[in-house]
N, C-alpha and C. Protein backbone atom coordinates (compact mmCIF):
# COMPACT_ATOMS: atom_id res chain seq x y z
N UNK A 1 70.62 104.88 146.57
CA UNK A 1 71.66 104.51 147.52
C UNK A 1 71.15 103.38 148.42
N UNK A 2 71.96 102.23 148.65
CA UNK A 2 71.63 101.61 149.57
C UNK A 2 71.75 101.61 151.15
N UNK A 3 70.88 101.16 151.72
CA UNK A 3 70.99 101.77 153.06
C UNK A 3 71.61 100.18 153.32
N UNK A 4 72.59 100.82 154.83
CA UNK A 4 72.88 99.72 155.77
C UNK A 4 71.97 99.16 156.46
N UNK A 5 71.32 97.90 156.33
CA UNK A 5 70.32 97.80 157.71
C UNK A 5 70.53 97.88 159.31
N UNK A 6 72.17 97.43 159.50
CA UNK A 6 72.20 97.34 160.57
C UNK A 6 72.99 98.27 161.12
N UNK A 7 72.71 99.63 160.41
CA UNK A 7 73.23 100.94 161.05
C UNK A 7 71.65 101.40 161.39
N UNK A 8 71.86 102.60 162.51
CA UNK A 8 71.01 103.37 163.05
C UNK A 8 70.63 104.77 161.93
N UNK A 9 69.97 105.14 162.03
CA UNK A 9 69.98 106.80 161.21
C UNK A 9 70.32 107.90 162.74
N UNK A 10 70.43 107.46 164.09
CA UNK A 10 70.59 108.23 165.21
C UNK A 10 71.12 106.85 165.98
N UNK A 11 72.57 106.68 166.34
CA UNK A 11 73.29 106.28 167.33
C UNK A 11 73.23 107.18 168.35
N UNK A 12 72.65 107.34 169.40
CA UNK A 12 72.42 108.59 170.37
C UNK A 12 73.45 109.00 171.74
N UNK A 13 74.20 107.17 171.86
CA UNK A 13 74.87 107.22 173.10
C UNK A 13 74.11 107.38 174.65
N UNK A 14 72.60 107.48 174.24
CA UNK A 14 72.19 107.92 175.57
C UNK A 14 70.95 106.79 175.93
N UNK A 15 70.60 106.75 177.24
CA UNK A 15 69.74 106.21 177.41
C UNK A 15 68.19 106.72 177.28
N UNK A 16 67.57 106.13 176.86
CA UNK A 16 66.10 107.01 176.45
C UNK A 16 65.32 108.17 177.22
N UNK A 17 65.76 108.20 178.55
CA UNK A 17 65.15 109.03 179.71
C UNK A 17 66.03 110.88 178.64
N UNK A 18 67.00 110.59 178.53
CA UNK A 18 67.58 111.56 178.25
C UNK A 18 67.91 112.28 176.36
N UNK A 19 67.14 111.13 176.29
CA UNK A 19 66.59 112.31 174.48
C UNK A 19 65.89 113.40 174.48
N UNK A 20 66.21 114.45 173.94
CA UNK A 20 65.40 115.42 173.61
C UNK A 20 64.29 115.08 172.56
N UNK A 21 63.03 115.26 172.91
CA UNK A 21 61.96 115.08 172.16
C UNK A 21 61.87 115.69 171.18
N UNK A 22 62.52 117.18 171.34
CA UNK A 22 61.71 118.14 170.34
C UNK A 22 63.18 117.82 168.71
N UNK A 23 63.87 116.71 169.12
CA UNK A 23 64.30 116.22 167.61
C UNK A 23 63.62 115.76 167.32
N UNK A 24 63.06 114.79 167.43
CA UNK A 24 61.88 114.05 166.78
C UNK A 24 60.77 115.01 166.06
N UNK A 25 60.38 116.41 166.94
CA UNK A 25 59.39 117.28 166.48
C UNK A 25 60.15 117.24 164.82
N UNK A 26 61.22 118.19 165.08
CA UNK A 26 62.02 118.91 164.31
C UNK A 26 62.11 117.47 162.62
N UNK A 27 62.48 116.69 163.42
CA UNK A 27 62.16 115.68 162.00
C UNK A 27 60.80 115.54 161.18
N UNK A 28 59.84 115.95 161.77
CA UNK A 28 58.71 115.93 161.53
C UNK A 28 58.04 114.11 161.43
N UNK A 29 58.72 113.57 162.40
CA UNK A 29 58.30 112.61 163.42
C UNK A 29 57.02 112.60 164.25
N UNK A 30 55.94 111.81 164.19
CA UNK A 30 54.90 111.93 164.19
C UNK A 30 54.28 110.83 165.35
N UNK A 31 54.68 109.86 165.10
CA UNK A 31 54.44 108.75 166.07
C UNK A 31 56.14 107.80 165.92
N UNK A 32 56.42 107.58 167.72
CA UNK A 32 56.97 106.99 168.17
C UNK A 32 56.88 105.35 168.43
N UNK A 33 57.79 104.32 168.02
CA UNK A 33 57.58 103.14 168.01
C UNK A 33 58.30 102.54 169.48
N UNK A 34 58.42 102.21 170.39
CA UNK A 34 59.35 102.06 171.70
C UNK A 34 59.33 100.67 171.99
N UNK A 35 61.10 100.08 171.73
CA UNK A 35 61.20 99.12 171.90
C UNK A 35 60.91 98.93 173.79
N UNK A 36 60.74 97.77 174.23
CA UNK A 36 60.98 97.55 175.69
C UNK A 36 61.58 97.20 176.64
N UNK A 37 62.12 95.82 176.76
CA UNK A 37 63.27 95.38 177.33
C UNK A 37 64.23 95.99 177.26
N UNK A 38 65.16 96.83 177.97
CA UNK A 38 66.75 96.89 177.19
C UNK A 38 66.34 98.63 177.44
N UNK A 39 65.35 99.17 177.08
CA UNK A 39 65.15 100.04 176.28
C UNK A 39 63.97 101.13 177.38
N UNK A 40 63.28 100.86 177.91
CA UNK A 40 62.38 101.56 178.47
C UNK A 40 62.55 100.81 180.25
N UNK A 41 62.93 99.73 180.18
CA UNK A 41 63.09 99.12 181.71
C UNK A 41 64.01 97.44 182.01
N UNK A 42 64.92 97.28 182.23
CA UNK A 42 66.06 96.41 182.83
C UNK A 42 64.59 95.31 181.90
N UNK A 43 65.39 94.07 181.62
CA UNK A 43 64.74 92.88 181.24
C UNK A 43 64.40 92.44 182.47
N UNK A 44 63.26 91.63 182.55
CA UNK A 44 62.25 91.05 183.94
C UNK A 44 62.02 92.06 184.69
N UNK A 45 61.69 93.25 184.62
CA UNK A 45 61.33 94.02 185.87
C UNK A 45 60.12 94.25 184.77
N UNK A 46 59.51 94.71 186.00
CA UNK A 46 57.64 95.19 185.77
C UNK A 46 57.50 96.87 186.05
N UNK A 47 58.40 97.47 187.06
CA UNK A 47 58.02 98.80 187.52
C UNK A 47 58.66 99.37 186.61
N UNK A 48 58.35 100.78 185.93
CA UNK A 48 59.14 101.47 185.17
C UNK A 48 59.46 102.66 185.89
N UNK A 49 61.28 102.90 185.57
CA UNK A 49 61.34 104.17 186.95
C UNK A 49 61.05 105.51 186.34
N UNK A 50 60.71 106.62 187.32
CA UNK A 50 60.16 107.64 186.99
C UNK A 50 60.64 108.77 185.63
N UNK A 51 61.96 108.90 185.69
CA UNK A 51 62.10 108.98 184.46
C UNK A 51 62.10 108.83 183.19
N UNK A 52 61.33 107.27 183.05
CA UNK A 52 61.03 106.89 181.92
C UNK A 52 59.77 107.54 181.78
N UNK A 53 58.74 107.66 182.82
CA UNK A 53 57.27 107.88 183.34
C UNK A 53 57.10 109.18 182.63
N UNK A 54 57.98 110.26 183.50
CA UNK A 54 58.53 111.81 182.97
C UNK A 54 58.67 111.70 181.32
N UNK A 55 59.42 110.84 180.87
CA UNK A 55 59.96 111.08 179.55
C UNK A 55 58.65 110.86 178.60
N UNK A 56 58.03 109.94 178.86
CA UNK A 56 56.74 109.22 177.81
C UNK A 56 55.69 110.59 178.01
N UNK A 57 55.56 110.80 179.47
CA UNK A 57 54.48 111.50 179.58
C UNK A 57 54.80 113.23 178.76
N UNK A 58 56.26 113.75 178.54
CA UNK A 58 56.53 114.72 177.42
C UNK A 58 56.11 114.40 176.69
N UNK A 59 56.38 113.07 175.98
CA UNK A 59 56.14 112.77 174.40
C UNK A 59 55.25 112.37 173.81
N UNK A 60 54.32 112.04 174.70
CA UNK A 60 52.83 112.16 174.64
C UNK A 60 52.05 113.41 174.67
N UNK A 61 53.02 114.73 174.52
CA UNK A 61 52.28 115.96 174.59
C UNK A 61 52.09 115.89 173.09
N UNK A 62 53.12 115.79 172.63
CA UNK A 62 53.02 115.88 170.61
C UNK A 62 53.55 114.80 169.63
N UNK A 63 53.47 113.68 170.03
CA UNK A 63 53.97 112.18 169.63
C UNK A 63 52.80 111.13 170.09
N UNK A 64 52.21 110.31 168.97
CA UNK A 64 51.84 109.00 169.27
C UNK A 64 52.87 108.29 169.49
N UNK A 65 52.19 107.24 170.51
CA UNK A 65 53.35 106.12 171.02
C UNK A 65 52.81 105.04 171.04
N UNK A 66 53.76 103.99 171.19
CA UNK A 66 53.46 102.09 170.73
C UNK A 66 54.56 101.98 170.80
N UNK A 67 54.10 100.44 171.70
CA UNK A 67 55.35 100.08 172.56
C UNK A 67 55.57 98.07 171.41
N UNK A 68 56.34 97.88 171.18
CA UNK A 68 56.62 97.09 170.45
C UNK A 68 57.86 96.00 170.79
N UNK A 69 57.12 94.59 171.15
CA UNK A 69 58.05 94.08 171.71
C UNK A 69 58.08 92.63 171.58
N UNK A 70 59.57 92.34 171.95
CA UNK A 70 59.73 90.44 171.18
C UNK A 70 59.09 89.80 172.53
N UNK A 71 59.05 90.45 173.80
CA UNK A 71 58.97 89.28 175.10
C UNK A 71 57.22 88.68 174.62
N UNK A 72 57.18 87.41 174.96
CA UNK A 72 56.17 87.03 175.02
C UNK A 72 54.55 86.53 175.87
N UNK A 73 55.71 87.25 177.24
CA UNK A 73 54.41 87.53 177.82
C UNK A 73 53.41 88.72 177.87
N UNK A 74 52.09 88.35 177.23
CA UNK A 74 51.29 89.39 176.91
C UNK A 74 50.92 90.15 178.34
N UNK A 75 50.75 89.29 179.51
CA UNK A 75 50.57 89.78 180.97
C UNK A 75 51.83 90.96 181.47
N UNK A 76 52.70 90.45 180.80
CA UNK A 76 53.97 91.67 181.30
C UNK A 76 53.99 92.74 180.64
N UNK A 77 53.97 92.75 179.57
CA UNK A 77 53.84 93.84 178.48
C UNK A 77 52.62 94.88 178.72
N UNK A 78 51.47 93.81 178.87
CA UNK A 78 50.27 94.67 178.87
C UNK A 78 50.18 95.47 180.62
N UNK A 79 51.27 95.12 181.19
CA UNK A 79 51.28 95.64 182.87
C UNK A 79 51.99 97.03 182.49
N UNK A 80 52.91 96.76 181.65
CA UNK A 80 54.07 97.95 181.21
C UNK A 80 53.45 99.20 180.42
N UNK A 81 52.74 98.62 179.65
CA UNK A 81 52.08 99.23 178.53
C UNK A 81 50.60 99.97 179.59
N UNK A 82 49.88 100.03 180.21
CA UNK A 82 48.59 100.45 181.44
C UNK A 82 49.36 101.44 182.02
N UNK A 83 50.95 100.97 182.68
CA UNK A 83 51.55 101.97 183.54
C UNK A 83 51.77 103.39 182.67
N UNK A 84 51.65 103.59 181.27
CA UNK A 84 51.70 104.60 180.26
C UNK A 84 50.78 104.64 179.52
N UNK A 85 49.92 103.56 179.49
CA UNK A 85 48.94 104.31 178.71
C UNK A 85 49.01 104.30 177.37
N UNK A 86 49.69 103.25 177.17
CA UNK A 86 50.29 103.23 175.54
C UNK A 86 49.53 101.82 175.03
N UNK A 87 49.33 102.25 173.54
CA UNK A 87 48.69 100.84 172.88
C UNK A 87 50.20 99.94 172.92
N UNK A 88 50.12 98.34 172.54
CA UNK A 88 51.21 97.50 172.34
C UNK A 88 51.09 96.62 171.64
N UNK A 89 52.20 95.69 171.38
CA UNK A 89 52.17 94.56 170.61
C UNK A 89 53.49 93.94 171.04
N UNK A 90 52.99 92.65 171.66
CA UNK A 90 54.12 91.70 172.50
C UNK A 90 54.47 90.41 171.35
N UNK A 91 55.25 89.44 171.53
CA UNK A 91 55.30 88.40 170.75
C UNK A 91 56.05 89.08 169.56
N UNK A 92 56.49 89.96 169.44
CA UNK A 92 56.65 90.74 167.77
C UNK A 92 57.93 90.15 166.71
N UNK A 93 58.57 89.10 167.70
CA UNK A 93 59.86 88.42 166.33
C UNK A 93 60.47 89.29 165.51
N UNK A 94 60.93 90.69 166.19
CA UNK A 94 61.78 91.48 165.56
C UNK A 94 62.93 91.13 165.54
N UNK A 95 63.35 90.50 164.10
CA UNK A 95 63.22 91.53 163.12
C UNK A 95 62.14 91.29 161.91
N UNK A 96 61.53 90.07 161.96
CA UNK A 96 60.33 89.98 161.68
C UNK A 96 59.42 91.23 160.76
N UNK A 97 59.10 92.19 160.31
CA UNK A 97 58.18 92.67 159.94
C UNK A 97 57.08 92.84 160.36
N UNK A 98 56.03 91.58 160.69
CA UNK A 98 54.97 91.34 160.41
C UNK A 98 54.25 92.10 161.64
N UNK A 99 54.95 92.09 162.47
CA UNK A 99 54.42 92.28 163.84
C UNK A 99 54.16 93.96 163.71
N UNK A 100 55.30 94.53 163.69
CA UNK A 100 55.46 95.92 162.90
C UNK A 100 54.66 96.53 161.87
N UNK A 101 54.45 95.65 160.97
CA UNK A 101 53.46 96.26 159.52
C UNK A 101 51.94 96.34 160.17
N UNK A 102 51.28 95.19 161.10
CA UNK A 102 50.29 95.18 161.67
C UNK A 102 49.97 96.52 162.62
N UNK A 103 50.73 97.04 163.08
CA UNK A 103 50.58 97.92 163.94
C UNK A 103 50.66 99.02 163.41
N UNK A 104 51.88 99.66 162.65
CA UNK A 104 51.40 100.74 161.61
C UNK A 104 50.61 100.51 160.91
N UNK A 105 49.34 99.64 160.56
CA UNK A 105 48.21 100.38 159.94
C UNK A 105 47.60 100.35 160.71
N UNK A 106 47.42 100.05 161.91
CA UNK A 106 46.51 100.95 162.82
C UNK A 106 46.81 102.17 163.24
N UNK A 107 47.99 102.74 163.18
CA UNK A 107 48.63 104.07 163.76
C UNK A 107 48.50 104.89 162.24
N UNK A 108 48.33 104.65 161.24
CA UNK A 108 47.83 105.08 159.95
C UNK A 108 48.91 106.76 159.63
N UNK A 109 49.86 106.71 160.26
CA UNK A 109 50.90 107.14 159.53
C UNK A 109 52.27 106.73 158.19
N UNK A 110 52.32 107.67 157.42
CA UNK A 110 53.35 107.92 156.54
C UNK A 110 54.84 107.02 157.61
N UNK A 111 55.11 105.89 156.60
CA UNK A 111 56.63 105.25 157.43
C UNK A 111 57.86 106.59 158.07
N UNK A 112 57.96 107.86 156.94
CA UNK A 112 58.74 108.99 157.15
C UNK A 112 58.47 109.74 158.13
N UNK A 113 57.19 109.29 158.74
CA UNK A 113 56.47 110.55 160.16
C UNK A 113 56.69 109.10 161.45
N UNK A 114 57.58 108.23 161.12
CA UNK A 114 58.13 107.04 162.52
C UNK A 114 59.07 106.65 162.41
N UNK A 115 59.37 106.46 164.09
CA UNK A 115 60.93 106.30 164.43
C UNK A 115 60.66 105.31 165.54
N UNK A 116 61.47 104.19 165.12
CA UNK A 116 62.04 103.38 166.36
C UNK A 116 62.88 103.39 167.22
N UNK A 117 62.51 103.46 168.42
CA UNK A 117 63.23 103.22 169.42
C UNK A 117 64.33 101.92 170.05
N UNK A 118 65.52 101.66 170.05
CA UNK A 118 65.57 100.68 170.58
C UNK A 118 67.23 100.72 170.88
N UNK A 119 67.23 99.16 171.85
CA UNK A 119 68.31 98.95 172.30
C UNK A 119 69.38 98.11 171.36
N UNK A 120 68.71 97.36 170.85
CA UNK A 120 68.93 96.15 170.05
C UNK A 120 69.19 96.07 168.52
N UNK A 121 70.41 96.45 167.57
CA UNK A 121 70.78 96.61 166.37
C UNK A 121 70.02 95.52 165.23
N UNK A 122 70.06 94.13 166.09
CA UNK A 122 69.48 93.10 165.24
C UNK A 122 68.29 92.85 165.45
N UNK A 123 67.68 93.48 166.26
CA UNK A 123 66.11 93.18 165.82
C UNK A 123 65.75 95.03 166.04
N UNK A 124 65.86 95.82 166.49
CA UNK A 124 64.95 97.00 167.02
C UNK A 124 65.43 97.84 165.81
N UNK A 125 66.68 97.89 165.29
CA UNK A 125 67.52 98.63 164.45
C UNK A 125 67.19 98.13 162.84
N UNK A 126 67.57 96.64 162.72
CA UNK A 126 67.13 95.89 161.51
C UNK A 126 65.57 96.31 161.10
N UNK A 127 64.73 95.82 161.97
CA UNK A 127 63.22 95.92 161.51
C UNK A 127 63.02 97.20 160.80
N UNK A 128 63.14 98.22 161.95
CA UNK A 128 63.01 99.86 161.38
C UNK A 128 63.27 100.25 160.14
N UNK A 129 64.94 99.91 160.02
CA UNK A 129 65.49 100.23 158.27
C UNK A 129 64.56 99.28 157.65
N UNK A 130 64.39 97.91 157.94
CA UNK A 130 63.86 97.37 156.49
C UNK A 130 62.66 98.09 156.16
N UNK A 131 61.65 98.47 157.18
CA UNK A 131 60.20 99.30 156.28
C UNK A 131 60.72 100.77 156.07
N UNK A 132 61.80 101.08 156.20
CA UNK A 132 61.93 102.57 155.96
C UNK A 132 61.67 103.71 157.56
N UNK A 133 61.66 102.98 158.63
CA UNK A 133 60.84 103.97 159.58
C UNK A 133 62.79 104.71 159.96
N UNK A 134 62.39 105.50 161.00
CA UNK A 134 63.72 106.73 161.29
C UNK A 134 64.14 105.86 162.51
N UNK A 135 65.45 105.20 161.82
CA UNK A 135 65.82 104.47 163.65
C UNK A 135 66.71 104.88 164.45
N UNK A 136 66.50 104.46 165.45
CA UNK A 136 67.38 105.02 166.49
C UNK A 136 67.71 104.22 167.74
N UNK A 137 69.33 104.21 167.91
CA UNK A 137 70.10 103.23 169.25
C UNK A 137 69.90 103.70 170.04
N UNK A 138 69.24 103.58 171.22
CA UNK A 138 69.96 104.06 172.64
C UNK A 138 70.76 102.97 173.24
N UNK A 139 70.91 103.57 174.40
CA UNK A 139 72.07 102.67 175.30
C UNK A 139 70.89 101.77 176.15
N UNK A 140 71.10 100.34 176.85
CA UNK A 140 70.39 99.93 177.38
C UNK A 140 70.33 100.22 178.68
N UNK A 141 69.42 100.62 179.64
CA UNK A 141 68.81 101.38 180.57
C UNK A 141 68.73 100.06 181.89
N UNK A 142 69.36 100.61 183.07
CA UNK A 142 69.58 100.02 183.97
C UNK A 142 68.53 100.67 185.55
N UNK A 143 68.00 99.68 186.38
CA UNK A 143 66.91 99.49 186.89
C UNK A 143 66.98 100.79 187.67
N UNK A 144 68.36 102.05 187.90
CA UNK A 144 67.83 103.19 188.05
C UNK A 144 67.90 104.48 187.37
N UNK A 145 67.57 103.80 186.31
CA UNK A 145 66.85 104.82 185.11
C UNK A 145 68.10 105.50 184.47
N UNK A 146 69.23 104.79 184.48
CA UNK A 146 70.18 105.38 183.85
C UNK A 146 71.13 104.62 182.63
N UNK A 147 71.93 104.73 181.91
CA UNK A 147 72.10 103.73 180.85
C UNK A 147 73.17 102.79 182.10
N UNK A 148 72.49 101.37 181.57
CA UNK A 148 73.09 100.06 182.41
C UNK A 148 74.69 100.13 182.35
N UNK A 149 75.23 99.64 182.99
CA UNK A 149 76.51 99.02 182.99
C UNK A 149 76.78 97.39 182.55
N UNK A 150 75.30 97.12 182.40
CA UNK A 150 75.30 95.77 181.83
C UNK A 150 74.88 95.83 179.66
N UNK A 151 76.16 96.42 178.94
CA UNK A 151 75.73 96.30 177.68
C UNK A 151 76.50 95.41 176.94
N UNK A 152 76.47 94.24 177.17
CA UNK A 152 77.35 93.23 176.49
C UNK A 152 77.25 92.94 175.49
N UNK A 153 75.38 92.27 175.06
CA UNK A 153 75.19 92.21 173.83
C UNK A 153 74.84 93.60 173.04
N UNK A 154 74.74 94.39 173.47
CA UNK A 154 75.27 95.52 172.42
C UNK A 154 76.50 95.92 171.84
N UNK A 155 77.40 95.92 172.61
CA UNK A 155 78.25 95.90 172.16
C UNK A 155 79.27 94.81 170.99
N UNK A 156 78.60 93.52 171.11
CA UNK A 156 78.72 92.27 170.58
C UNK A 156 78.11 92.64 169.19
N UNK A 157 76.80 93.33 169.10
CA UNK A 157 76.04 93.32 167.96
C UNK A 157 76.84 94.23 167.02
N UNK A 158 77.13 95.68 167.77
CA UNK A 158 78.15 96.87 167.33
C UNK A 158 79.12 95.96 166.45
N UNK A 159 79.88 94.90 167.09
CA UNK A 159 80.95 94.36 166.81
C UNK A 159 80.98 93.40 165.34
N UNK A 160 79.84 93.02 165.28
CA UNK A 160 79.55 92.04 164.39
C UNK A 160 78.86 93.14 163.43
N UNK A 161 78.14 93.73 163.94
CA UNK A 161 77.44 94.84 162.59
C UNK A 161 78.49 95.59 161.99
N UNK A 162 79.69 95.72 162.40
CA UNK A 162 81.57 96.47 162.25
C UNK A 162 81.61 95.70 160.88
N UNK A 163 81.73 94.44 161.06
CA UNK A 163 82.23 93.61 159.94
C UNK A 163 81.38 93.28 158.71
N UNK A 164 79.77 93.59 158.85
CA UNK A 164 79.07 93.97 157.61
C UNK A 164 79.06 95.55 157.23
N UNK A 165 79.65 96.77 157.71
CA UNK A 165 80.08 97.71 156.83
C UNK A 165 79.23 98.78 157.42
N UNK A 166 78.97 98.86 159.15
CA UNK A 166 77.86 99.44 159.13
C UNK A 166 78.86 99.90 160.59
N UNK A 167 79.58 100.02 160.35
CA UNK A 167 80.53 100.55 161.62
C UNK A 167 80.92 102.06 161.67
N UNK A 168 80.70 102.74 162.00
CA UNK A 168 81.03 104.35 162.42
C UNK A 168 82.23 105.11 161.13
């Protein structure tokens, strides 16, 4: 069967603070991939609010995590990435591959034991399906930790991903 790329395997409706982790257990999900911008903290902000803090620090009880991301400043990323404690990879040109394949073989899991996180259908959503990892939409997350009121280009992407066959 062919898969859609630019469908999710989990459209969640929610913003990431508010996933239940123990689906991921239950999938037998192993290590977590976490997009950033959009996705873990408002684009240009540096502080991440506490509920994201709360949420990582659950899923770090029984989940590897890696934070995976297109912005290209390595100084911002790597500020984001210290505040958790998480390995990263900035610069990543998702939907790109390359950036992605590099990093799962250092995390040296099975593609079926990872799931991406993200805000973004055309790069966070695309990448995932093409190596096979378990993807998943959230809503994009606004600077107090709740899903934004600013989702334009998501909804734009929704709209355009409608008309390649990958619409609800």
């Amino acid at each position: 069967m062919r898969r859609n790329w630019l469908k999710p395997d989990w459209e969640t409706g929610l913003c990431i603070p508010n996933l239940p982790i123990d689906r991921f257990i239950d999938l037998g999900i192993k290590v977590l991939i976490l997009d950033v911008d959009g996705t873990l903290l408002p684009r240009q902000e540096i502080h991440l609010h506490s509920s994201i803090i709360l949420w990582i620090k659950e899923a770090k009880l029984n989940l590897d995590l890696h934070l995976l991301s297109n912005n290209p400043s390595k100084k911002r990323i790597e500020y984001i990435s210290k505040q958790l404690n998480i390995s990263f990879t900035y610069n990543a040109a998702k939907p790109s591959s390359k950036a992605l394949r590099k990093a799962l073989i250092d995390l040296q899991q099975d593609t079926k034991e990872i799931a991406i996180i993200g805000d973004r259908l055309f790069t966070d959503i695309l990448v995932g399906n093409r190596i096979g990892l378990y993807t998943v939409l959230v809503q994009p997350i606004g600077p107090n930790g709740k899903t934004s009121e600013n989702n334009r280009v998501q909804k734009l992407e929704k709209s355009i991903a409608a008309l390649f066959g990958a619409g609800k």
